[in-house]
PDB file of N, CA and C in Angstrom:
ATOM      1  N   UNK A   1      13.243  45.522  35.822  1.00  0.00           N
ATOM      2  CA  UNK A   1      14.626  45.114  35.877  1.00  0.00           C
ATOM      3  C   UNK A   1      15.473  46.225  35.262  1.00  0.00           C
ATOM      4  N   UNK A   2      16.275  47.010  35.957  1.00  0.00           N
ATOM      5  CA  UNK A   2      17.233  48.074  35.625  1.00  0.00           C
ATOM      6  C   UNK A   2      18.246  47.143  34.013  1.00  0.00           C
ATOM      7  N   UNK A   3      18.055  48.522  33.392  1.00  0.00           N
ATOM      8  CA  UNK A   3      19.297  47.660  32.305  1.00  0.00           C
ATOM      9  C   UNK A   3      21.082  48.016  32.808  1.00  0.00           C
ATOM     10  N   UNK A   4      21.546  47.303  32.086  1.00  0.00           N
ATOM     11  CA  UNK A   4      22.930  46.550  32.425  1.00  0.00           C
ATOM     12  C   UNK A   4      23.892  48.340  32.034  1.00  0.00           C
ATOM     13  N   UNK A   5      24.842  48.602  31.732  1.00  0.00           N
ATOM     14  CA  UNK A   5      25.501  49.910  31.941  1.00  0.00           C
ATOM     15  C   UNK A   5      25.077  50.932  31.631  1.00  0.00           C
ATOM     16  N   UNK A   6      25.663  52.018  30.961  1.00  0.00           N
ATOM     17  CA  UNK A   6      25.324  53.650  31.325  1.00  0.00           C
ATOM     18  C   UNK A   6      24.027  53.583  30.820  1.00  0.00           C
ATOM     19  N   UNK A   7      23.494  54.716  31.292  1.00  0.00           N
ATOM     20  CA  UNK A   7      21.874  55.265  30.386  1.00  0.00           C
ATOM     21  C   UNK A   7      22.457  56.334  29.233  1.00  0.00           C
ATOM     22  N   UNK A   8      22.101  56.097  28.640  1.00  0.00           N
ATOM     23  CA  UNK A   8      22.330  56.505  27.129  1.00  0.00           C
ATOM     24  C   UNK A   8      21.754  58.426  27.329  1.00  0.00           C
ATOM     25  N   UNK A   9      22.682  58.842  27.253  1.00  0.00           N
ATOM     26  CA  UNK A   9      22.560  60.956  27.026  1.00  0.00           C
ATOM     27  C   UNK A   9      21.640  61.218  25.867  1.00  0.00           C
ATOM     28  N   UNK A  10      20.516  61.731  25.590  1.00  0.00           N
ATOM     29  CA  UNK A  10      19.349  61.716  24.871  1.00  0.00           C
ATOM     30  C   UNK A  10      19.749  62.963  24.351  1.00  0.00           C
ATOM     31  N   UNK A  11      20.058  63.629  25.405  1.00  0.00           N
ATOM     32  CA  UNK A  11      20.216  65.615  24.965  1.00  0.00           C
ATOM     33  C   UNK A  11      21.240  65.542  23.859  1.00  0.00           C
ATOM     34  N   UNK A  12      22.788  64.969  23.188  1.00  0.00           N
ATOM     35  CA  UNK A  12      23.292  64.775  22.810  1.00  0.00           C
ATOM     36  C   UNK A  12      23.055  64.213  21.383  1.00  0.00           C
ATOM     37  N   UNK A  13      23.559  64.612  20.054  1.00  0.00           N
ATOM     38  CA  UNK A  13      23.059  63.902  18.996  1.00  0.00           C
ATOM     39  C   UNK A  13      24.176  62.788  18.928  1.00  0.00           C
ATOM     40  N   UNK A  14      23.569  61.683  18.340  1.00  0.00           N
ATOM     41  CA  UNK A  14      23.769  60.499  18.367  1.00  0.00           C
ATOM     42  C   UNK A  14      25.468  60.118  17.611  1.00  0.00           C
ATOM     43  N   UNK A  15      26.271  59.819  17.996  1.00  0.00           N
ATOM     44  CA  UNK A  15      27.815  60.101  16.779  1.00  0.00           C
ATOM     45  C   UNK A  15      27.427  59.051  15.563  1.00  0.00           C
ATOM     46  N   UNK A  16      28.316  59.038  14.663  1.00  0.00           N
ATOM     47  CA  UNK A  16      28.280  58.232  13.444  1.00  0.00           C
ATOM     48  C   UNK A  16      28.270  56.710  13.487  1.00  0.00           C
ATOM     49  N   UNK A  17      28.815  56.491  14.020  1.00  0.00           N
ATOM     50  CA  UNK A  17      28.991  54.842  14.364  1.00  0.00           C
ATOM     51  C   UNK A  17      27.316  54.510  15.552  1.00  0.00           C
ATOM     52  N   UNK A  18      26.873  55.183  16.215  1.00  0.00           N
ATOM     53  CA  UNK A  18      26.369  54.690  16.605  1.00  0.00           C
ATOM     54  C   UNK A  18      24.887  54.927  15.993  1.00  0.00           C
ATOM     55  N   UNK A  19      24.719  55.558  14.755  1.00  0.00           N
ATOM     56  CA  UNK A  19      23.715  56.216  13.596  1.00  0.00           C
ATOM     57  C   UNK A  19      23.685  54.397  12.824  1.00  0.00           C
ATOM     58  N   UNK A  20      25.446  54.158  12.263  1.00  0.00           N
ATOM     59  CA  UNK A  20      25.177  53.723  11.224  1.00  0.00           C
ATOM     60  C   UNK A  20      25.076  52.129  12.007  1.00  0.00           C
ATOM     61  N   UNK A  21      25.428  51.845  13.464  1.00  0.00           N
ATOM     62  CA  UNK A  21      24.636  50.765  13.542  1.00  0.00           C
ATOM     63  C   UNK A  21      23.079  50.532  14.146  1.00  0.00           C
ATOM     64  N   UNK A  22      22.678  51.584  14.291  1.00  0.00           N
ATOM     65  CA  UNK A  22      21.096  51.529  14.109  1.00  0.00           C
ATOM     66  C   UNK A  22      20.951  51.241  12.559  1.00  0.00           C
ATOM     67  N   UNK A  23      21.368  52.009  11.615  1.00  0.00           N
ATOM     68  CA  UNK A  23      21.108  51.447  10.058  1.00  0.00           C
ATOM     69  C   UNK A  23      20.986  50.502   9.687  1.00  0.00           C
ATOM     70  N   UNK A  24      22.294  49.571  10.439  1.00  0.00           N
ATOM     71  CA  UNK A  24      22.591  48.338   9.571  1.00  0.00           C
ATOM     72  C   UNK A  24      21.281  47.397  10.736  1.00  0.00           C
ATOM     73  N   UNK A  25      21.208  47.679  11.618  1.00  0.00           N
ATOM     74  CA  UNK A  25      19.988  46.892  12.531  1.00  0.00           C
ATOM     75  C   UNK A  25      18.586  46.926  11.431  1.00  0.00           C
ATOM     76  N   UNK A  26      18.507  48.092  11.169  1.00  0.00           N
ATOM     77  CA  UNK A  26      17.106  48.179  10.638  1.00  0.00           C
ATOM     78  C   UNK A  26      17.718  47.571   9.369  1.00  0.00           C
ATOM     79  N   UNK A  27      18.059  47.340   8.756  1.00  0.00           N
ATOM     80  CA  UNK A  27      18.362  46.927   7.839  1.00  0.00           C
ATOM     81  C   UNK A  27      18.487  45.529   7.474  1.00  0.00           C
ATOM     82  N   UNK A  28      19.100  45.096   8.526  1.00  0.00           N
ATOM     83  CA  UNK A  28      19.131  43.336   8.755  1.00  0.00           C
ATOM     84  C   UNK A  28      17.452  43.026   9.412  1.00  0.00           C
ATOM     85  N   UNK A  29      17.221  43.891  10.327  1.00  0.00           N
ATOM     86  CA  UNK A  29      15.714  43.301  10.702  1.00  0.00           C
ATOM     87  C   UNK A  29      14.425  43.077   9.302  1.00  0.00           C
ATOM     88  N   UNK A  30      15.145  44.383   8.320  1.00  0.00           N
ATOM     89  CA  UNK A  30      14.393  44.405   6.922  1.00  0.00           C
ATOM     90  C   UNK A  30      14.218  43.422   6.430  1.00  0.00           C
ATOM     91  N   UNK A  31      15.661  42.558   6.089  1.00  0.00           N
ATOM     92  CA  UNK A  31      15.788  41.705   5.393  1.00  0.00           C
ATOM     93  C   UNK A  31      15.481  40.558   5.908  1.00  0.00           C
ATOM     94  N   UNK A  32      15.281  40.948   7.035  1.00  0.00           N
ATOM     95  CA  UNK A  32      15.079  39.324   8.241  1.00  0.00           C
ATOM     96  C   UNK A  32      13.130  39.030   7.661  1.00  0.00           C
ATOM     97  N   UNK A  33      12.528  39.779   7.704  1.00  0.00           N
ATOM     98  CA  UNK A  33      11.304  39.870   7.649  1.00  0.00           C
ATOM     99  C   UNK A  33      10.995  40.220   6.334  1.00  0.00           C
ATOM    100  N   UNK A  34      11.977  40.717   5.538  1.00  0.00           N
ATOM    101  CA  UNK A  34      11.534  39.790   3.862  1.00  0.00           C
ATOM    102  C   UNK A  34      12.009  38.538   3.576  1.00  0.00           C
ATOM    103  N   UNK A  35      12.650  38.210   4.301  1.00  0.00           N
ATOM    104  CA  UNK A  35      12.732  36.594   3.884  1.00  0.00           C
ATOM    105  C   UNK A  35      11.912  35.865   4.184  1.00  0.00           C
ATOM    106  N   UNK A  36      11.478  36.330   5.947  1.00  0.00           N
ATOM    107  CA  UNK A  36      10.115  35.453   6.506  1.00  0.00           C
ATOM    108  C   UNK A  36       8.951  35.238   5.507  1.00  0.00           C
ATOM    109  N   UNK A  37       8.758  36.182   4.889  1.00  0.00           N
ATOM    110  CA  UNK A  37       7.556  36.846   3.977  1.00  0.00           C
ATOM    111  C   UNK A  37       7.654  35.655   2.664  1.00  0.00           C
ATOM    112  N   UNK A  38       8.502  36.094   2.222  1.00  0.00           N
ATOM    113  CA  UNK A  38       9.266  35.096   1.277  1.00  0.00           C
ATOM    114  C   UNK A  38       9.182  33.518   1.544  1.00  0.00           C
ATOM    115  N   UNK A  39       9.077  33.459   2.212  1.00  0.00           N
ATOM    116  CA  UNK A  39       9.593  31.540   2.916  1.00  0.00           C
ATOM    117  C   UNK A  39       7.638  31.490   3.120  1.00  0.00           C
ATOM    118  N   UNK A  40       7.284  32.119   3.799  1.00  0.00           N
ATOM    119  CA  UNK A  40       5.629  31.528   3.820  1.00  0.00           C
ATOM    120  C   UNK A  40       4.999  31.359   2.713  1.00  0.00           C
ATOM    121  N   UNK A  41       5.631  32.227   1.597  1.00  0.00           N
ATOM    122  CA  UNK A  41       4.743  32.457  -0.042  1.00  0.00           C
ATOM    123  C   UNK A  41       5.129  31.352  -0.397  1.00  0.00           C
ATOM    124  N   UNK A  42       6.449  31.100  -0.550  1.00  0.00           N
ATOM    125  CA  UNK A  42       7.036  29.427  -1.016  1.00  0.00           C
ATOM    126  C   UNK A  42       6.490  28.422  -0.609  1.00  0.00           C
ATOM    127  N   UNK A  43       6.091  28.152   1.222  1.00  0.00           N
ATOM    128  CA  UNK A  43       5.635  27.643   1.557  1.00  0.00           C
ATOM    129  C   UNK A  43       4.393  26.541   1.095  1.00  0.00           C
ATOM    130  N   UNK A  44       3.413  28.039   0.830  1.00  0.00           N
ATOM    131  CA  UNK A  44       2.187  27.713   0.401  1.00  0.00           C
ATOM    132  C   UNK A  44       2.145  27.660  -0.633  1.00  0.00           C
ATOM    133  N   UNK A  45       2.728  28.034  -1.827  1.00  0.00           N
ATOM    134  CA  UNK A  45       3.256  27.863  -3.167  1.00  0.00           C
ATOM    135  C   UNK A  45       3.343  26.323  -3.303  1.00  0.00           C
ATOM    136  N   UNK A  46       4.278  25.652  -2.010  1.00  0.00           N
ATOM    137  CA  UNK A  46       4.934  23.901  -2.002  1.00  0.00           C
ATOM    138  C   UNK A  46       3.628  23.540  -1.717  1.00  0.00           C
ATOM    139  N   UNK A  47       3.089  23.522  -0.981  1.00  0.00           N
ATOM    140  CA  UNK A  47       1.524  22.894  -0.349  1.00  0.00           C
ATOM    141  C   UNK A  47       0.395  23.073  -1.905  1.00  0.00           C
ATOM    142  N   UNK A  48       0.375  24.156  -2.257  1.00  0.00           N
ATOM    143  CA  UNK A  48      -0.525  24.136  -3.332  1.00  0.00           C
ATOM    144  C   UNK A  48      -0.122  23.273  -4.185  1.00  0.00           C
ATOM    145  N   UNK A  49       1.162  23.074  -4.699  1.00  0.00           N
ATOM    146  CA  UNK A  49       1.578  22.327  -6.074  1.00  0.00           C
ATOM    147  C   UNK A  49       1.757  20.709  -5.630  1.00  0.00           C
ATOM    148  N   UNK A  50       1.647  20.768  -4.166  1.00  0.00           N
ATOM    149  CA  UNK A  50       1.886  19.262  -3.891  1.00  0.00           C
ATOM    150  C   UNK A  50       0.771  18.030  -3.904  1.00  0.00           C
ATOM    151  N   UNK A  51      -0.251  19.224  -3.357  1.00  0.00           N
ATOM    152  CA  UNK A  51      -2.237  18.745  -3.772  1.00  0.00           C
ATOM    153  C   UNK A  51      -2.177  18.986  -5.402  1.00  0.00           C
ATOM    154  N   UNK A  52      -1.805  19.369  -6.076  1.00  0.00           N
ATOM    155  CA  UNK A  52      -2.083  19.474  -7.838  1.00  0.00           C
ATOM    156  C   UNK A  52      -1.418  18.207  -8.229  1.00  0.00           C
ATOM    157  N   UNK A  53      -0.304  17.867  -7.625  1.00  0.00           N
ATOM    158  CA  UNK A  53       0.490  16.692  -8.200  1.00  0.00           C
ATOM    159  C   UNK A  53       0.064  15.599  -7.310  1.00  0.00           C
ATOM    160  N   UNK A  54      -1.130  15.984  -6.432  1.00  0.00           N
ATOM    161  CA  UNK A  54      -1.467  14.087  -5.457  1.00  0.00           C
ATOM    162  C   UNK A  54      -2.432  14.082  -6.571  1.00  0.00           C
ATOM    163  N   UNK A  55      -3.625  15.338  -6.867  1.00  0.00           N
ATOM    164  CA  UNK A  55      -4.571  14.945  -7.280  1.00  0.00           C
ATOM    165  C   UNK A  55      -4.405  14.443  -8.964  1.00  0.00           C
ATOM    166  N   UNK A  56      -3.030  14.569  -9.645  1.00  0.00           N
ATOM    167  CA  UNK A  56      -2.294  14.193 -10.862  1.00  0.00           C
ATOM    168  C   UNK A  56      -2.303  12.915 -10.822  1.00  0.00           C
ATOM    169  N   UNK A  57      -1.450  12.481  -9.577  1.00  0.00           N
ATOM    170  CA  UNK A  57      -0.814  11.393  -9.505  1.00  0.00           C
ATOM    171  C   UNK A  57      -2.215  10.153  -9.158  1.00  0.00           C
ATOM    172  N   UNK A  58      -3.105  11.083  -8.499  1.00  0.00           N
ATOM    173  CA  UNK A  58      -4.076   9.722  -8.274  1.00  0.00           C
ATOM    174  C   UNK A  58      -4.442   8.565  -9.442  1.00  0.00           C
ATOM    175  N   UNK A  59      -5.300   9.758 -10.542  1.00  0.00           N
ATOM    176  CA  UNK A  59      -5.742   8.731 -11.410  1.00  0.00           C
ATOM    177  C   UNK A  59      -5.614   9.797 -12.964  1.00  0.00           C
ATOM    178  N   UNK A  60      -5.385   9.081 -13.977  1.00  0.00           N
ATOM    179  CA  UNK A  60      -5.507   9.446 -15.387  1.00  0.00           C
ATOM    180  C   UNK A  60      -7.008  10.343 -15.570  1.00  0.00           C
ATOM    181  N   UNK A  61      -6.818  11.561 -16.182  1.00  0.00           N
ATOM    182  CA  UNK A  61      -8.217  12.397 -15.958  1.00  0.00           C
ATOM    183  C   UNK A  61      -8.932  11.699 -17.508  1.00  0.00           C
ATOM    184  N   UNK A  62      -9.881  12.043 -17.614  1.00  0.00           N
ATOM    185  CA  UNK A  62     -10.525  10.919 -18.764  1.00  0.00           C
ATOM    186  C   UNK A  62     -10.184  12.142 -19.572  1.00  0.00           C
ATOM    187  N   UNK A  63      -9.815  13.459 -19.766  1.00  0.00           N
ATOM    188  CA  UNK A  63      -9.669  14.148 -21.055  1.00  0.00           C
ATOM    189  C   UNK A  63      -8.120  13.688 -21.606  1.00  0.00           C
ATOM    190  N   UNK A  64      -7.520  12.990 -20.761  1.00  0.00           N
ATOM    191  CA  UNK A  64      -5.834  12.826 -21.576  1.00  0.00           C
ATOM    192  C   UNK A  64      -6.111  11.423 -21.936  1.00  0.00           C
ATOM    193  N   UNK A  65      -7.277  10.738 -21.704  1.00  0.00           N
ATOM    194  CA  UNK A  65      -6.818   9.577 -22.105  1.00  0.00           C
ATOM    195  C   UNK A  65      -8.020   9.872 -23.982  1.00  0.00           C
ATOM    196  N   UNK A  66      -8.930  10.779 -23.523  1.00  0.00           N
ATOM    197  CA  UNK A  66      -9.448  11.293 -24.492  1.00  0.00           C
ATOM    198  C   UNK A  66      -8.695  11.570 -26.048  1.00  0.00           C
ATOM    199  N   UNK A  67      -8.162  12.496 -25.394  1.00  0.00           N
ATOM    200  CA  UNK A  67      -7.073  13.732 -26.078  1.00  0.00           C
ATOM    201  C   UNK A  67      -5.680  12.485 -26.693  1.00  0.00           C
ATOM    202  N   UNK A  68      -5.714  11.433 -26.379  1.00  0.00           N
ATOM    203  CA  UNK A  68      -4.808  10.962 -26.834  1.00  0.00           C
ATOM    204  C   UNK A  68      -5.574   9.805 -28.002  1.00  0.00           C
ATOM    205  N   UNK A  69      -6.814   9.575 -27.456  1.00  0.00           N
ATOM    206  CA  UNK A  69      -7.447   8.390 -28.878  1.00  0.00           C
ATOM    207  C   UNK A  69      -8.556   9.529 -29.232  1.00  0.00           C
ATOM    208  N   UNK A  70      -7.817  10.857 -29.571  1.00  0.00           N
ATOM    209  CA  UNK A  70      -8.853  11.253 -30.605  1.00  0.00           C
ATOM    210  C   UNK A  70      -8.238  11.021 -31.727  1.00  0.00           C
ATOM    211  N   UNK A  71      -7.330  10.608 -32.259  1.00  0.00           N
ATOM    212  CA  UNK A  71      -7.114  11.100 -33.925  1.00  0.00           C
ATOM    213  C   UNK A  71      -7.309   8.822 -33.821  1.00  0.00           C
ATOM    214  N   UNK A  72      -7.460   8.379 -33.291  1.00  0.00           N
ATOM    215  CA  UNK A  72      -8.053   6.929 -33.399  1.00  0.00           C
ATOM    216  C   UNK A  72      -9.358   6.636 -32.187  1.00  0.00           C
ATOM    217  N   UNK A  73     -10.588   6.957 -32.839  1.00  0.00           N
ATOM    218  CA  UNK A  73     -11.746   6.677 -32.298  1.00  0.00           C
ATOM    219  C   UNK A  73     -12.016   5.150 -32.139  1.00  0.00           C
ATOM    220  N   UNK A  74     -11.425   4.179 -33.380  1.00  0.00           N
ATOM    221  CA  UNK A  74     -11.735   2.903 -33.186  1.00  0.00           C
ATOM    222  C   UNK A  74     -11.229   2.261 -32.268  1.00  0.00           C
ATOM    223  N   UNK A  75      -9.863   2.712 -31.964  1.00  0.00           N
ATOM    224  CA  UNK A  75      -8.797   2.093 -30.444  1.00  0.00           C
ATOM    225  C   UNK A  75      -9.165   2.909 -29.266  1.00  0.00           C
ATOM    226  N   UNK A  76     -10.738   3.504 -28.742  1.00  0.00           N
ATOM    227  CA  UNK A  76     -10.886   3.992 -27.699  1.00  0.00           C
ATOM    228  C   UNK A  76     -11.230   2.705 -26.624  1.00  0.00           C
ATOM    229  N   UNK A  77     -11.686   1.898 -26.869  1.00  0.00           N
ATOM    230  CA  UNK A  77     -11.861   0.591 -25.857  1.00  0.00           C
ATOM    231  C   UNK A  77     -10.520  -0.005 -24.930  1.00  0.00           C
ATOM    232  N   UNK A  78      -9.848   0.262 -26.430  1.00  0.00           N
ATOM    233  CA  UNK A  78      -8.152  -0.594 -26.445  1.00  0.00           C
ATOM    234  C   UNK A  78      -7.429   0.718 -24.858  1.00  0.00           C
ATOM    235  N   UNK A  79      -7.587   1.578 -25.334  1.00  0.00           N
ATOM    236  CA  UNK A  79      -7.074   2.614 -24.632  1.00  0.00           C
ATOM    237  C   UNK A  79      -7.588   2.527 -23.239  1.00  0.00           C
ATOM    238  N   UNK A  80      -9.057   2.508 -23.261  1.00  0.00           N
ATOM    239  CA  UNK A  80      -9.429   2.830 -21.969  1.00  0.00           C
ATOM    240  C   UNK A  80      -9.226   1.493 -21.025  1.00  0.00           C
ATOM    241  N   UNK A  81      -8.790   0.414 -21.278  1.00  0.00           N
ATOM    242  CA  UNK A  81      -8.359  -0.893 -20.806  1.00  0.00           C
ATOM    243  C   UNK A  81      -6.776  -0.701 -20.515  1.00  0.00           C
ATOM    244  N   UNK A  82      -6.049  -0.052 -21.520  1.00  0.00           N
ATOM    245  CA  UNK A  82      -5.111   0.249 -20.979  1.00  0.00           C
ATOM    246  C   UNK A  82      -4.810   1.501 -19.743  1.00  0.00           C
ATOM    247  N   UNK A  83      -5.612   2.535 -19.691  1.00  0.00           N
ATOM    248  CA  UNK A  83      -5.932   3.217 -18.526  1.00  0.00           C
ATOM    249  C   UNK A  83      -6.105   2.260 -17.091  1.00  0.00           C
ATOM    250  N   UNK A  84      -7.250   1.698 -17.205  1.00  0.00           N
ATOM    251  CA  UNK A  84      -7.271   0.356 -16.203  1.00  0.00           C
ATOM    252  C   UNK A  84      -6.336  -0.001 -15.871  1.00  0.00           C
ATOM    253  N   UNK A  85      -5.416  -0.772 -16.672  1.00  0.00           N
ATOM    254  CA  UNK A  85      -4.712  -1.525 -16.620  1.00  0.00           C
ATOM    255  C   UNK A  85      -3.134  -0.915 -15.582  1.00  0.00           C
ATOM    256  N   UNK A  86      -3.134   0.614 -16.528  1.00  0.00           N
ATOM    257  CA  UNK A  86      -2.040   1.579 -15.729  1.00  0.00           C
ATOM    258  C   UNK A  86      -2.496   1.814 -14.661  1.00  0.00           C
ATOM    259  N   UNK A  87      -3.676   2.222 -14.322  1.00  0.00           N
ATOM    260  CA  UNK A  87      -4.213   2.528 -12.962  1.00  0.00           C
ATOM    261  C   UNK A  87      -4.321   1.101 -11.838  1.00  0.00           C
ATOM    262  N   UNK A  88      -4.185  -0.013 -12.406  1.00  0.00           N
ATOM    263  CA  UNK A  88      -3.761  -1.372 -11.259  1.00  0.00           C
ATOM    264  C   UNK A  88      -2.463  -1.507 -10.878  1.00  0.00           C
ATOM    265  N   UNK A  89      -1.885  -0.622 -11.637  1.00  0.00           N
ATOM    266  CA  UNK A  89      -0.509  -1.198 -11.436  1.00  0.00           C
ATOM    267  C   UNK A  89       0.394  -1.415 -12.532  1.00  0.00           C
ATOM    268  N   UNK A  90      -0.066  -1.310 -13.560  1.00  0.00           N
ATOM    269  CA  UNK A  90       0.564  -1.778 -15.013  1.00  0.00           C
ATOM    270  C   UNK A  90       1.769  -1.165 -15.114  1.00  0.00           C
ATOM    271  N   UNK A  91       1.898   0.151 -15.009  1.00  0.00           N
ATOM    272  CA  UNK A  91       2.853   1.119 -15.356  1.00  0.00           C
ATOM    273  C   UNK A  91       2.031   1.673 -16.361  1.00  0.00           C
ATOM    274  N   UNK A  92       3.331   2.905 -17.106  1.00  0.00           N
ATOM    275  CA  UNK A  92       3.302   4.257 -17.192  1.00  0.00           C
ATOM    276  C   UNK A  92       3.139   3.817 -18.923  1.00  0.00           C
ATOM    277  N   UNK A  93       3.545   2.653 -19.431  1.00  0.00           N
ATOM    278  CA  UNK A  93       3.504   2.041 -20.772  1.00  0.00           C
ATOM    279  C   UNK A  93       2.253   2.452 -21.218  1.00  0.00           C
ATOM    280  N   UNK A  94       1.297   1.647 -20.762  1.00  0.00           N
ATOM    281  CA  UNK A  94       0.303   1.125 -20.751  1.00  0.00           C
ATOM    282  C   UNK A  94      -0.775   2.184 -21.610  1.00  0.00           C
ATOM    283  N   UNK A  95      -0.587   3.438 -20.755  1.00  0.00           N
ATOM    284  CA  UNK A  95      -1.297   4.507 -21.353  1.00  0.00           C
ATOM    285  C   UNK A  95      -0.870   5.302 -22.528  1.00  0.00           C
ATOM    286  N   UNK A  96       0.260   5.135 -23.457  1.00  0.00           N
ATOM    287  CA  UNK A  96       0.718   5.204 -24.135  1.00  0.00           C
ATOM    288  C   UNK A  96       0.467   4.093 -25.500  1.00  0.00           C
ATOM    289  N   UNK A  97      -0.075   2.927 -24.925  1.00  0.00           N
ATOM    290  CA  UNK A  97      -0.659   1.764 -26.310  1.00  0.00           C
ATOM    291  C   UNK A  97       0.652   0.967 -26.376  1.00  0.00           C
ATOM    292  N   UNK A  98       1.744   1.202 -25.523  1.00  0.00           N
ATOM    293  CA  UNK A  98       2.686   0.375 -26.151  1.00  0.00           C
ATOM    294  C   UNK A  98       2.513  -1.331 -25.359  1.00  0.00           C
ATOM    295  N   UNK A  99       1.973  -1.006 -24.288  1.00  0.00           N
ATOM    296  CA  UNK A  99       1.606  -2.921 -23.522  1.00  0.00           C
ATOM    297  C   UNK A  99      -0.088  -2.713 -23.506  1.00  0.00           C
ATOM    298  N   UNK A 100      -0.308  -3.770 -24.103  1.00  0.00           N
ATOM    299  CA  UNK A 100      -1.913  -3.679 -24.421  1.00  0.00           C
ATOM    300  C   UNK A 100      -2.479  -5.099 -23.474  1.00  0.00           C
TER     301      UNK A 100
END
């Protein structure tokens, strides 16, 4: 398919305006394709942190419920019932000792 008006004089060096919008082309195509670059890293950045916070959100890991009745070894029963209890449904209390 022939292109649309004149054929462009090759023998001729190129004038200023038509230098500096090749520049600004390469220049916007630059930035076009660091953003792309940019937006996939985020992307997968969102996807990674979104599996860290399902596998958060599933269930209480037994070292925080640990880490929280270590300085009371005798209320580890009490605690781990309240884990249960947050993990049925209780709420967010629960694991904290304040609804037993």
């Amino acid at each position: 398919m022939p292109s649309r008006g004149r054929k462009p004089n090759t023998s001729i060096p190129p004038s200023r305006l038509l230098t500096q919008q090749r520049q600004f082309r390469a220049r916007k195509a630059q930035l076009v394709q660091d953003l792309e670059q940019r937006c996939r890293t985020l992307e997968a950045e969102n996807v990674q942190l979104r599996r860290e916070l399902d596998v958060l959100a599933g269930e209480p890991s037994p070292q925080l419920v640990s880490a929280r009745c270590s300085g009371f070894p005798d209320v580890t029963p009490l605690m781990n019932e309240a884990a249960l209890f947050c993990l049925l449904g209780g709420g967010a209390d629960a694991i904290d000792g304040d609804v037993v």
